[in-house]
Protein backbone atom coordinates (compact mmCIF):
# COMPACT_ATOMS: atom_id res chain seq x y z
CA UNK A 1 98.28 179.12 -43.50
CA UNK A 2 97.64 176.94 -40.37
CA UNK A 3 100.34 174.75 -41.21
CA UNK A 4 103.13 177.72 -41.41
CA UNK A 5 101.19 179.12 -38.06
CA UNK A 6 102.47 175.61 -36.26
CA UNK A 7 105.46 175.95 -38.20
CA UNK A 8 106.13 179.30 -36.56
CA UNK A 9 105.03 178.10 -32.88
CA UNK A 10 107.18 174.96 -33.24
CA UNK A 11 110.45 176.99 -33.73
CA UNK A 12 109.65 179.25 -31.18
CA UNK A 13 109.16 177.06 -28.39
CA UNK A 14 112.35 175.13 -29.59
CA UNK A 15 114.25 178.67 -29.40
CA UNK A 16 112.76 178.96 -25.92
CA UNK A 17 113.70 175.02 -24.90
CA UNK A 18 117.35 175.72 -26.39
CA UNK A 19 117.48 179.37 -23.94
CA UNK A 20 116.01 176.92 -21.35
CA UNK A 21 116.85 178.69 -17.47
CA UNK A 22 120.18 177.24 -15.68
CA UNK A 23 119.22 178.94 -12.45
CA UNK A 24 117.29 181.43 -10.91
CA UNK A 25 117.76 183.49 -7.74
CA UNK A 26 115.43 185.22 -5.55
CA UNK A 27 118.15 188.09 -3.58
CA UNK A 28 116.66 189.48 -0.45
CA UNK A 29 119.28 192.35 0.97
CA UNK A 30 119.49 194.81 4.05
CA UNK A 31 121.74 197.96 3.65
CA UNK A 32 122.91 200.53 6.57
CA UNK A 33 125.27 203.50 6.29
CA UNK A 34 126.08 204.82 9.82
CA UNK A 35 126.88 208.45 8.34
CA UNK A 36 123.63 209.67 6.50
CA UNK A 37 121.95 206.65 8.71
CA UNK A 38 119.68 205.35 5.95
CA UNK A 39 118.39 201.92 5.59
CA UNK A 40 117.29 200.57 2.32
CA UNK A 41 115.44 197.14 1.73
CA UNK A 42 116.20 195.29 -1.49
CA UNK A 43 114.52 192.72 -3.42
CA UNK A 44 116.10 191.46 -6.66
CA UNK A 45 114.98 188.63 -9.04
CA UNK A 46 117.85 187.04 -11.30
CA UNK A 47 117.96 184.29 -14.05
CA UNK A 48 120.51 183.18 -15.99
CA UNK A 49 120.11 180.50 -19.26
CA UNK A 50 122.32 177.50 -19.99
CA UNK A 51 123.38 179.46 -23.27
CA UNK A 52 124.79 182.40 -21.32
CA UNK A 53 122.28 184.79 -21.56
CA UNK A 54 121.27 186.74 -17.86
CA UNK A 55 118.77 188.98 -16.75
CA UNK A 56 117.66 190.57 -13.37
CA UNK A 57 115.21 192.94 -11.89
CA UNK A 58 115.53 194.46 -8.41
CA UNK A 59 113.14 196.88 -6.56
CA UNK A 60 114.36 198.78 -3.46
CA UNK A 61 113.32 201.04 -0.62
CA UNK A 62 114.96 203.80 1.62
CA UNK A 63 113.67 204.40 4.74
CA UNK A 64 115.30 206.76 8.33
CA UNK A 65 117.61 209.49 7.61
CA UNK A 66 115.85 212.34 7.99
CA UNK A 67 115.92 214.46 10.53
CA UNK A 68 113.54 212.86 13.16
CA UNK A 69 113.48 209.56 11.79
CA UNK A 70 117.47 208.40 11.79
CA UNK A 71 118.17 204.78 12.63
CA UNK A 72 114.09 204.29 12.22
CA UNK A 73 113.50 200.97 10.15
CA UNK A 74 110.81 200.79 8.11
CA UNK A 75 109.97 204.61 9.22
CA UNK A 76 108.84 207.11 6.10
CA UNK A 77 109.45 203.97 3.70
CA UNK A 78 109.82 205.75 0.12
CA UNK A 79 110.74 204.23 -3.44
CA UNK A 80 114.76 203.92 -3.91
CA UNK A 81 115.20 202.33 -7.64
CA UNK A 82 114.30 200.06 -10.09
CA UNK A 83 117.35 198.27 -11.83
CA UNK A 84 117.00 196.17 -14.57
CA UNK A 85 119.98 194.24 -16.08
CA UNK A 86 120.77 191.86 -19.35
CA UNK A 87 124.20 190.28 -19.69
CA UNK A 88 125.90 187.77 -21.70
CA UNK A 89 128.82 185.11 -20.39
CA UNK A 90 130.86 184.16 -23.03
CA UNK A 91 133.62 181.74 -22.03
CA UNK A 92 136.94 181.96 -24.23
CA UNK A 93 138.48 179.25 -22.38
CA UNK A 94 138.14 177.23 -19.10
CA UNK A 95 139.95 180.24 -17.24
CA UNK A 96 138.90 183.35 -19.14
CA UNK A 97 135.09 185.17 -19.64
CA UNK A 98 133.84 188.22 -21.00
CA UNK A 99 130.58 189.69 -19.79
CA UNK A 100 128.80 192.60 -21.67
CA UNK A 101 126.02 193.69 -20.66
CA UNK A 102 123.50 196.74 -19.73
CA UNK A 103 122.17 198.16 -16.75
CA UNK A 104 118.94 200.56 -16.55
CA UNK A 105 117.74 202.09 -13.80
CA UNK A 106 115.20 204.51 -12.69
CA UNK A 107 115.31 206.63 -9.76
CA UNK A 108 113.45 210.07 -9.12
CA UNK A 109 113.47 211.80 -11.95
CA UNK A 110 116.45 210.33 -13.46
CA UNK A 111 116.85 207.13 -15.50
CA UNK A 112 120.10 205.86 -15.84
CA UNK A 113 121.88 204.16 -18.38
CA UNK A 114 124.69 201.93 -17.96
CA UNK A 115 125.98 199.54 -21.01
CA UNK A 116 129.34 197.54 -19.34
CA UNK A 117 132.08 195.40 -20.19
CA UNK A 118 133.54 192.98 -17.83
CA UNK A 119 136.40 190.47 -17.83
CA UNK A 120 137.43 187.97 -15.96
CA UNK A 121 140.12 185.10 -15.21
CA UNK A 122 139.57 182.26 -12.70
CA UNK A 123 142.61 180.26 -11.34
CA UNK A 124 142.44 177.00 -11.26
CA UNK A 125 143.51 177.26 -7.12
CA UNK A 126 139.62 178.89 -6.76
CA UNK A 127 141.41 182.44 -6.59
CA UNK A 128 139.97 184.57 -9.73
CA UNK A 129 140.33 188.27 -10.41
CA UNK A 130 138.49 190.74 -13.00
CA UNK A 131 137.86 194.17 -14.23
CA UNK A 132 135.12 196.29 -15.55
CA UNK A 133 134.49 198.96 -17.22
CA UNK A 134 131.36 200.86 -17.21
CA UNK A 135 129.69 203.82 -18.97
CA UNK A 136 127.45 205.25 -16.79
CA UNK A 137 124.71 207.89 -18.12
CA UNK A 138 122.01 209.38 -16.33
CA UNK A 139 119.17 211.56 -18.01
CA UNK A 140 117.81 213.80 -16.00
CA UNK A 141 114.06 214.78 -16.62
CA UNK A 142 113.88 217.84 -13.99
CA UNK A 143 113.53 220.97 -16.30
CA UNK A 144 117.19 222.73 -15.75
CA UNK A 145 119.24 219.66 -14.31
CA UNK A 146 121.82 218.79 -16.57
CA UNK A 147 122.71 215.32 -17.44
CA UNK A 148 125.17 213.30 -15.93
CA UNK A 149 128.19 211.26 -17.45
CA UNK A 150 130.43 209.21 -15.23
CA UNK A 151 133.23 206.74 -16.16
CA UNK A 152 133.32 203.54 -13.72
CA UNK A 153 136.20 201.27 -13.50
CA UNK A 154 136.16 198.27 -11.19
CA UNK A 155 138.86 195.89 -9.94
CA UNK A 156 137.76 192.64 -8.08
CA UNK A 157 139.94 189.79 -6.82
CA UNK A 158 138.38 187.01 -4.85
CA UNK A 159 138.55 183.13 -3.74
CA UNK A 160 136.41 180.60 -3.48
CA UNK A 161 136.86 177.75 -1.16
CA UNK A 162 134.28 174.97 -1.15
CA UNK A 163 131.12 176.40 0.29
CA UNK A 164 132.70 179.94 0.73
CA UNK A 165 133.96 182.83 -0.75
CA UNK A 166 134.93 186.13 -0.34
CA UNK A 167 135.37 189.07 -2.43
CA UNK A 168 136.91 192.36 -2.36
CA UNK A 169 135.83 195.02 -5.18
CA UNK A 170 137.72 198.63 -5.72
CA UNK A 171 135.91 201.02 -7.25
CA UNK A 172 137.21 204.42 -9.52
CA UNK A 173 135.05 206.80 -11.06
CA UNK A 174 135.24 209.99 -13.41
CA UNK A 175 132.29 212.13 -13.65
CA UNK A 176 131.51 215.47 -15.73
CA UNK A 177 129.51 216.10 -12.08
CA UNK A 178 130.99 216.85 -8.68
CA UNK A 179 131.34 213.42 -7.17
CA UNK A 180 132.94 213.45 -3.90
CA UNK A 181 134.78 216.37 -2.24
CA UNK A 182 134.16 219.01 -4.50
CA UNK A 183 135.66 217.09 -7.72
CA UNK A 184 134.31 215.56 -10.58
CA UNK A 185 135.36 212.01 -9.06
CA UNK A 186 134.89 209.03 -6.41
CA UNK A 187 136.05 205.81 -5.25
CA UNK A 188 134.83 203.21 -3.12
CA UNK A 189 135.55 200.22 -1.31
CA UNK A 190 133.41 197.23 -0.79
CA UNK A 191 134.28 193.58 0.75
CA UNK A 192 131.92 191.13 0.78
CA UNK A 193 131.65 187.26 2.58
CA UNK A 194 129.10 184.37 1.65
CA UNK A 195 128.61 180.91 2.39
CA UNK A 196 126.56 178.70 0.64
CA UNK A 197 124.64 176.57 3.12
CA UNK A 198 123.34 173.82 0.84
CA UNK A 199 121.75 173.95 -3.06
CA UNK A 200 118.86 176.54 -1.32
CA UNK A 201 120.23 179.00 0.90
CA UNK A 202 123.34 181.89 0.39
CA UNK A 203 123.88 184.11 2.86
CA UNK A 204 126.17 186.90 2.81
CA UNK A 205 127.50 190.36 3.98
CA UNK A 206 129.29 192.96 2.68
CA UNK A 207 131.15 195.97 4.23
CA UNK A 208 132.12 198.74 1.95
CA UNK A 209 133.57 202.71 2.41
CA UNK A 210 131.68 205.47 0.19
CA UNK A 211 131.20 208.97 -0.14
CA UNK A 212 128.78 210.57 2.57
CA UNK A 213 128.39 213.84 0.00
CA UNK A 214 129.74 215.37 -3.02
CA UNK A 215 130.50 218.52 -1.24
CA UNK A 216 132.46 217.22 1.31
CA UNK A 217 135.62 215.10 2.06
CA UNK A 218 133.90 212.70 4.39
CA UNK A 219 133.49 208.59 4.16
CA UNK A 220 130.70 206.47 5.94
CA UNK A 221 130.58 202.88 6.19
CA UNK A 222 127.98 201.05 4.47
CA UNK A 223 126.92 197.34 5.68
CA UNK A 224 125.15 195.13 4.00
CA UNK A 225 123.35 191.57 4.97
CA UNK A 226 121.59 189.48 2.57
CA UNK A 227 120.28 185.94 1.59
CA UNK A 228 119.97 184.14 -1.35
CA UNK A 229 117.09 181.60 -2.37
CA UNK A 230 117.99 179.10 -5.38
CA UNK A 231 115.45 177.50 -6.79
């Protein structure tokens, strides 16, 4: 028996030593939409294993926008979401790589579902472009809230150019729930800029256009400034 116990402990930690981690990524972000004039404070925590496998966890924060309190940092701080994600990078050439994956996250009273499927083809020039589809459920726990389907397609294209790169992402969705200006869909726009200033530090922004409320036909601009700590 002890000898098939050290059995069992030697091919585990050989799984784990095979899944060994590639990189990890601590993600601290800033975000500010100057329509509904809410900031919210991210902190995300991201590995990914030599064999392909990838997992993250982020926690975020909301904090102005109410009436009162607009443009206040840090003022009435409340809970935003917790995301979770697992994803798999499977390379079918030197050019091409599928990515499926799942998303969960948990917001107030809702937890949201969101299996994926991405693609994606890099140019050997640094120029690379991909597309995603996602399948995007949320469960609503609020007695007499219906639940909430929503088809999400995404375009990117971007280049990267030694230490930087830049990245511009188009967003498409289709919802059984009023979206954006009365109807049952959205879109978005997001562009986003890093530079990698040596094997430690990323930093980056991101501008993108979104939806201020489903009710109406009006767009805000969100901004976004973050850093990135390899390790």
């Amino acid at each position: 028996m002890a000898n098939k116990k050290k059995k069992l402990l030697l091919a585990c930690c050989t799984l784990l030593m095979s899944s060994q981690l590639y990189a990890t990524t601590l993600d601290f972000r800033h975000e500010y939409a100057d329509s509904t004039r809410i900031n919210k404070d991210r902190i995300a925590f991201i590995h990914s294993f030599s064999n392909g496998i990838g997992f993250y966890i982020d926690a975020s924060v909301k904090s102005g926008g109410v009436d009162g309190e607009k443009d206040k940092l840090f003022s009435d701080v409340v809970n935003n979401a917790i995301e979770m994600g697992l994803s798999y990078n499977h390379k079918l050439n030197n050019n091409i790589t599928l990515q499926p994956g799942l998303i969960f996250e948990t917001v107030t009273d809702t937890s949201i579902y969101k299996p994926y499927l991405k693609a994606q083809y890099n140019f050997d020039s640094g120029l690379y472009i991909a597309g995603r589809y996602r399948f995007d459920y949320a469960r609503k726990t609020k007695q007499g809230v219906d639940d909430e389907k929503t088809n999400r397609f995404d375009g990117f294209i971007g280049y990267k150019y030694n230490k930087f790169k830049v990245e511009y992402d188009y967003t498409q969705m289709y919802s059984d729930a009023i979206k954006y200006d009365n109807k049952k869909r959205n879109y978005e726009h997001n562009v986003a800029f890093s530079y990698q200033i040596n094997s430690t530090f990323t930093p980056y922004i991101e501008i993108g256009n979104m939806a201020v409320s489903p009710l109406s036909d009006a767009r805000q601009t969100r901004y976004r400034v973050g850093l990135q700590f390899h390790f």
